[in-house]
Protein backbone atom coordinates (compact mmCIF):
# COMPACT_ATOMS: atom_id res chain seq x y z
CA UNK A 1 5.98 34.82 -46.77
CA UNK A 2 5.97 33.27 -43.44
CA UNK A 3 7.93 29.98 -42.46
CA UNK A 4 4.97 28.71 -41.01
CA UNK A 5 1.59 26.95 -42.89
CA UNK A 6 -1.33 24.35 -42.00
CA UNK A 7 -1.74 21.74 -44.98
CA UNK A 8 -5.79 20.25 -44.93
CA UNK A 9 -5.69 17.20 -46.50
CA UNK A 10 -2.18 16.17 -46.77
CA UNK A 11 -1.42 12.73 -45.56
CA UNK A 12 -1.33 11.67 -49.99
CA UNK A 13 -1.65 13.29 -53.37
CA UNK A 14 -1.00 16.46 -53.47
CA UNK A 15 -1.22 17.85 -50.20
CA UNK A 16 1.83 15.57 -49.42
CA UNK A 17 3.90 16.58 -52.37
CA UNK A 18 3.10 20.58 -50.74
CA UNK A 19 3.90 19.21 -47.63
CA UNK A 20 7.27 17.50 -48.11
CA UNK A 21 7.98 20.57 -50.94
CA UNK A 22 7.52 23.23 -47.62
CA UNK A 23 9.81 21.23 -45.57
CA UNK A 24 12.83 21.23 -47.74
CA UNK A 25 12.22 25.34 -48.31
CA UNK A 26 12.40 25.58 -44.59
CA UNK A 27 8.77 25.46 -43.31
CA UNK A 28 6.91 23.96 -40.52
CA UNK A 29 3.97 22.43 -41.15
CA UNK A 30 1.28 21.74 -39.90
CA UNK A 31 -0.29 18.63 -41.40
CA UNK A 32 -4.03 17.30 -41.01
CA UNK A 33 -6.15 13.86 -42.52
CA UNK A 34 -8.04 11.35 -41.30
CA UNK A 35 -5.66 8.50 -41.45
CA UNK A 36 -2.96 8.71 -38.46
CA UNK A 37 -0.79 6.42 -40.00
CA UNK A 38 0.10 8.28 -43.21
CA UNK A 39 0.71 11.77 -41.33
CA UNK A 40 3.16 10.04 -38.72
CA UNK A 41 5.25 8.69 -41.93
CA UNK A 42 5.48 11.86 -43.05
CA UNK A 43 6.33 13.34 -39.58
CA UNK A 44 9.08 10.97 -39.49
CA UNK A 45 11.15 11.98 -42.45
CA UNK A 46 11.91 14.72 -40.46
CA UNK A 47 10.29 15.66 -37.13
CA UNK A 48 10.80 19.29 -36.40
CA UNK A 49 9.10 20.20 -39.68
CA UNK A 50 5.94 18.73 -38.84
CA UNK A 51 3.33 18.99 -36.66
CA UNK A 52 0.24 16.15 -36.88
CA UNK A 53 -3.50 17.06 -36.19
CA UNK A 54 -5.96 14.14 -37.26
CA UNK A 55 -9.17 14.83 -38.54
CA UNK A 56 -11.91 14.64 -40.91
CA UNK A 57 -13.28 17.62 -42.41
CA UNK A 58 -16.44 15.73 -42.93
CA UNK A 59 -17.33 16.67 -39.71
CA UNK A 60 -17.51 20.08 -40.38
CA UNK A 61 -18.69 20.87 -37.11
CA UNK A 62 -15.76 20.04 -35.50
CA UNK A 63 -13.18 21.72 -38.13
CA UNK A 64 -12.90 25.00 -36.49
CA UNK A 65 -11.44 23.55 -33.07
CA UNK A 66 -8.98 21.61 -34.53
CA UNK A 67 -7.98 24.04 -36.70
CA UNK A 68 -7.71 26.41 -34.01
CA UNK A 69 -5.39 24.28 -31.97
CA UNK A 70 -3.27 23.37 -34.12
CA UNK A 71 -2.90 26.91 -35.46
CA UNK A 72 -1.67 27.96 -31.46
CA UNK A 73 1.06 24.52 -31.61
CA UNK A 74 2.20 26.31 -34.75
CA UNK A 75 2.31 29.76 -33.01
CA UNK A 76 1.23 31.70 -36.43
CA UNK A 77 0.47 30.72 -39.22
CA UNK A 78 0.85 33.06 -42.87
CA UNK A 79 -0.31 30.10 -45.33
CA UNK A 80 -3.12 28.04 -45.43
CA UNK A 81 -3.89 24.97 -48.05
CA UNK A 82 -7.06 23.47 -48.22
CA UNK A 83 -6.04 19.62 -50.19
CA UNK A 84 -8.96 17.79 -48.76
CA UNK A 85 -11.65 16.40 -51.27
CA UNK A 86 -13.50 13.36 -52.81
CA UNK A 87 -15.67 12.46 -55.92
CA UNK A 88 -15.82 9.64 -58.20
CA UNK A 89 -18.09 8.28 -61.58
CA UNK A 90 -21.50 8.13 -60.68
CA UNK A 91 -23.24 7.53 -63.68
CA UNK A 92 -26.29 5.75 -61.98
CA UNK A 93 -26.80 8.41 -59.63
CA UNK A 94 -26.43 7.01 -56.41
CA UNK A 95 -27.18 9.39 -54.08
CA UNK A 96 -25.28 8.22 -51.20
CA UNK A 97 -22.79 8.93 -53.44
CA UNK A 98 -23.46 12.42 -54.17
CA UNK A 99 -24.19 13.08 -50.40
CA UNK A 100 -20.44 12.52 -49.55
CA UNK A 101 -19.16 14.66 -52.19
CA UNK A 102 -21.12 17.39 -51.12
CA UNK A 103 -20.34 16.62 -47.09
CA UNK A 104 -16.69 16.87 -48.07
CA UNK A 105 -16.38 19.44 -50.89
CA UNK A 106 -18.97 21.85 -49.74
CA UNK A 107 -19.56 21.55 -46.19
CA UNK A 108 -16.01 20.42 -45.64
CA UNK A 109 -14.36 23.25 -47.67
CA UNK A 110 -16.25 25.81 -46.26
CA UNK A 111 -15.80 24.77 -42.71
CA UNK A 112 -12.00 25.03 -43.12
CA UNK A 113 -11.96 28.34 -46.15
CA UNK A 114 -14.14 30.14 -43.66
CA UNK A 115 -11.75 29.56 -40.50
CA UNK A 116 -8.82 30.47 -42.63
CA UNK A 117 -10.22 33.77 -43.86
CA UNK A 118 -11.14 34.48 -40.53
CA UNK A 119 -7.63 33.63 -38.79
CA UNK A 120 -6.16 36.07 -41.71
CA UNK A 121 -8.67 38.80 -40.83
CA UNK A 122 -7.74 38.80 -37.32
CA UNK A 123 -3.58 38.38 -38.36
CA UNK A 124 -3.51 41.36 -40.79
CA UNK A 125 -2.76 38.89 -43.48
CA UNK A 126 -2.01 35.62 -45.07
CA UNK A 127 -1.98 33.17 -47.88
CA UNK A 128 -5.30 31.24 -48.02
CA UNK A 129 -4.91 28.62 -51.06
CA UNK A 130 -7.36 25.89 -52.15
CA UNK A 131 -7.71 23.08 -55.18
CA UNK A 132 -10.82 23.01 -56.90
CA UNK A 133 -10.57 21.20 -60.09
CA UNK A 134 -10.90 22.00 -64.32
CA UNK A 135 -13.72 19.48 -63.99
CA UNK A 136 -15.79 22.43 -62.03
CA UNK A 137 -15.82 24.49 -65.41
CA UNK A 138 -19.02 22.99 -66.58
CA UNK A 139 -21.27 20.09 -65.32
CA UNK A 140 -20.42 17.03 -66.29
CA UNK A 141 -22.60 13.71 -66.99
CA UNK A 142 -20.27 11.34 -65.51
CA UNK A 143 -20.13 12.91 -61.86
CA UNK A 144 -22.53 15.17 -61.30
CA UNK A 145 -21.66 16.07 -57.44
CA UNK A 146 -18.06 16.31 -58.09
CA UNK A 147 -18.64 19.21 -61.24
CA UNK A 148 -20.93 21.32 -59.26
CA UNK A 149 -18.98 20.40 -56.09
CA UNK A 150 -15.76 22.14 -57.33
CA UNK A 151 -18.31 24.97 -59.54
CA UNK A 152 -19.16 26.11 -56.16
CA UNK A 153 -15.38 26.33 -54.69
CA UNK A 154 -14.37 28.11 -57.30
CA UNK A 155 -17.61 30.42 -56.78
CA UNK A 156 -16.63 30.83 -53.17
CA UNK A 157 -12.66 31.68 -53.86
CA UNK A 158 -13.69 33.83 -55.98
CA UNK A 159 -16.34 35.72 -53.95
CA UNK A 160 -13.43 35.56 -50.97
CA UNK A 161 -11.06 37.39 -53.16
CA UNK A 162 -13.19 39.82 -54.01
CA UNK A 163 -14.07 40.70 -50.08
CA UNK A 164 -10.33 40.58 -49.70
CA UNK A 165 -9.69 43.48 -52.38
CA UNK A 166 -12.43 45.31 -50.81
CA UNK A 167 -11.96 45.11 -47.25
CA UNK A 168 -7.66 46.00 -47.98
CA UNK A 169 -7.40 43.17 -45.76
CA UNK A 170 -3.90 41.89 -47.17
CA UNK A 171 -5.13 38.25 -47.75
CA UNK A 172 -4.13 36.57 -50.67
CA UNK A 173 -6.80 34.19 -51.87
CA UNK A 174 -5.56 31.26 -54.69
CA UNK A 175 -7.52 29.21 -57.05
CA UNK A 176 -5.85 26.29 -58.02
CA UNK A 177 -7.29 24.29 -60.73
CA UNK A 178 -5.51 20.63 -61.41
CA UNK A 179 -6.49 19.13 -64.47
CA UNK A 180 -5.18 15.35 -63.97
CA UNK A 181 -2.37 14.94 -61.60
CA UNK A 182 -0.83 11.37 -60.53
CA UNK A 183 -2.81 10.31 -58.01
CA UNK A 184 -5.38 8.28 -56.57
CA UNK A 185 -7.77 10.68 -57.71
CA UNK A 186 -6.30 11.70 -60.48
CA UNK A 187 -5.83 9.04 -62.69
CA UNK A 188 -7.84 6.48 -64.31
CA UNK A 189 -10.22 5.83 -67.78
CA UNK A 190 -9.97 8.99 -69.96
CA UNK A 191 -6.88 10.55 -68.26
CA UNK A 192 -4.33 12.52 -70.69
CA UNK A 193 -1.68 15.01 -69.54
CA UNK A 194 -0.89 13.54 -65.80
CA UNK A 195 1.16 15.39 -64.29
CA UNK A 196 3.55 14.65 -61.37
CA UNK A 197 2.67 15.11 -58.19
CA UNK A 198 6.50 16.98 -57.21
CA UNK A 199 5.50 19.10 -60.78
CA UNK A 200 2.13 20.23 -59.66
CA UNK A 201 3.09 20.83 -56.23
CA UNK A 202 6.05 23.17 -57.59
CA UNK A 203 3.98 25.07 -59.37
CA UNK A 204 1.21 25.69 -56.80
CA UNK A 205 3.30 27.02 -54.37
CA UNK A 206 5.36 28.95 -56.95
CA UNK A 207 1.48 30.85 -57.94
CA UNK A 208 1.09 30.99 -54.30
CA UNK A 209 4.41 33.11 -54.07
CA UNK A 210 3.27 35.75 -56.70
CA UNK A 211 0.07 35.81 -54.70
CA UNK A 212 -1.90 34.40 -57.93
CA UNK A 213 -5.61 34.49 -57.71
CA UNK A 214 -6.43 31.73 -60.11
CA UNK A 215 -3.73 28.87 -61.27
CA UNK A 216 -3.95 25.94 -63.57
CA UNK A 217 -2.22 23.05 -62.53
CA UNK A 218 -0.14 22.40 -64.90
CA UNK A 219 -0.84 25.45 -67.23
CA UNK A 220 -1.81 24.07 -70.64
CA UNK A 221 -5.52 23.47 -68.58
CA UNK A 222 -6.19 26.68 -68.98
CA UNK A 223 -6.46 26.40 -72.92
CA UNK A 224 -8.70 23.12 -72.13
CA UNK A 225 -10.87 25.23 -69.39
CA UNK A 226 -11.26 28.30 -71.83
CA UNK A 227 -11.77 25.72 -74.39
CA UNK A 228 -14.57 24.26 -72.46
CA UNK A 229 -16.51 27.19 -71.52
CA UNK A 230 -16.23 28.31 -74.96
CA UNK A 231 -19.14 25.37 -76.09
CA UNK A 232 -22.18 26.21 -76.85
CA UNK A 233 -24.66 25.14 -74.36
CA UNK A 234 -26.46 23.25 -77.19
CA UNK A 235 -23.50 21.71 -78.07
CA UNK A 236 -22.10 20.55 -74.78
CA UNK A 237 -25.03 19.12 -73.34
CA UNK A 238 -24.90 16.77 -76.61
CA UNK A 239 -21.65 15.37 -75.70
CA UNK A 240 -21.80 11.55 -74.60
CA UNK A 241 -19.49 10.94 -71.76
């Protein structure tokens, strides 16, 4: 691997932990988010590491551009990490709600997946990572958007790395599956096994090193995923949230 990467998404959570993790293994970074603020604190804890684009994937229109021009400030770039998304309880199915999920974890993700790809095509290579969730194993009462949401990114990663294999184009496309990790996001009513963020961040860029196609984060999720598609239809769609 490179010494060079572009972080979506990583002014908190886990795209900071990656971030800050980079840094200290000799990276620089390229760091993106909406709020200016949070990226310039990071910047500061050590300057040369870090390089600051603000924006919002939500406008997906725009993502390609900034992406671009922050790739050329970098000068290459041989990893990509796509740490940008929302969701949240919507039991009453309020569909402004719903519409922001999708804005950011469909429109969003494919903005910035498809650039990536694309940038790795034209390179000869790379290391194209993104985090989907457990939750997008099946569809799930509670959040409706946010299931489907992270269904169809793990759909999409999947249909990458198979064009990858195909195409010998010597990109490396990763999966990465949190269950619940300690953030803003990730914590709250029903939450078991939280993991730390410096714990999940370790191991996503350690499954990003042996060029993993599909990683749970942290690895006893994949005995809850397999688990979980293991229910009968019939069964599962009985389950009260």
């Amino acid at each position: 691997m490179g010494k060079n990467a572009i972080i979506v998404g990583a002014s908190s959570g886990i795209g900071r932990g990656l971030a800050e993790l980079l840094s200290e293994q000799g990276y620089r970074v390229g760091i993106t988010g909406r709020r200016e603020e949070l990226l310039s604190e990071i910047k500061s804890t050590n300057p040369e590491s870090y390089v600051v684009k603000v924006f919002d994937i939500d406008n997906y229109n725009d993502v390609k551009q900034h992406l671009d021009k922050l790739a050329a400030q970098l000068g290459d770039v041989d990893l990509f990490i796509l740490s940008s998304g929302t969701g949240k309880r919507n039991p009453d199915l309020l569909l402004a709600h719903e519409e922001l999920t999708f804005k950011t974890n469909v429109n969003g993700f494919t903005a910035a997946v498809n650039w990536a790809y694309k940038y790795f095509e034209n390179r000869g290579g790379g290391s194209l990572a993104a985090i989907s969730s457990v939750a997008g194993t099946r569809g799930f009462a509670m959040s409706p958007s946010y299931s489907a949401s992270k269904s169809y990114q793990m759909t999409y990663l999947e249909a990458l790395r198979q064009k990858a294999l195909n195409s010998k184009s010597n990109i490396c496309v990763t999966d990465i599956r949190p269950g619940f990790v300690d953030t803003a996001m990730g914590t709250g009513d029903g939450a078991f096994w939280i993991a730390p963020v410096s714990k999940s961040a370790s191991q996503i860029i350690t499954a990003i090193k042996k060029r993993k196609g599909v990683v749970y984060v942290t690895r006893r999720w994949f005995f809850v995923a397999l688990f979980l598609r293991l229910i009968p239809n019939y069964i599962f769609e009985r389950i009260k949230p």
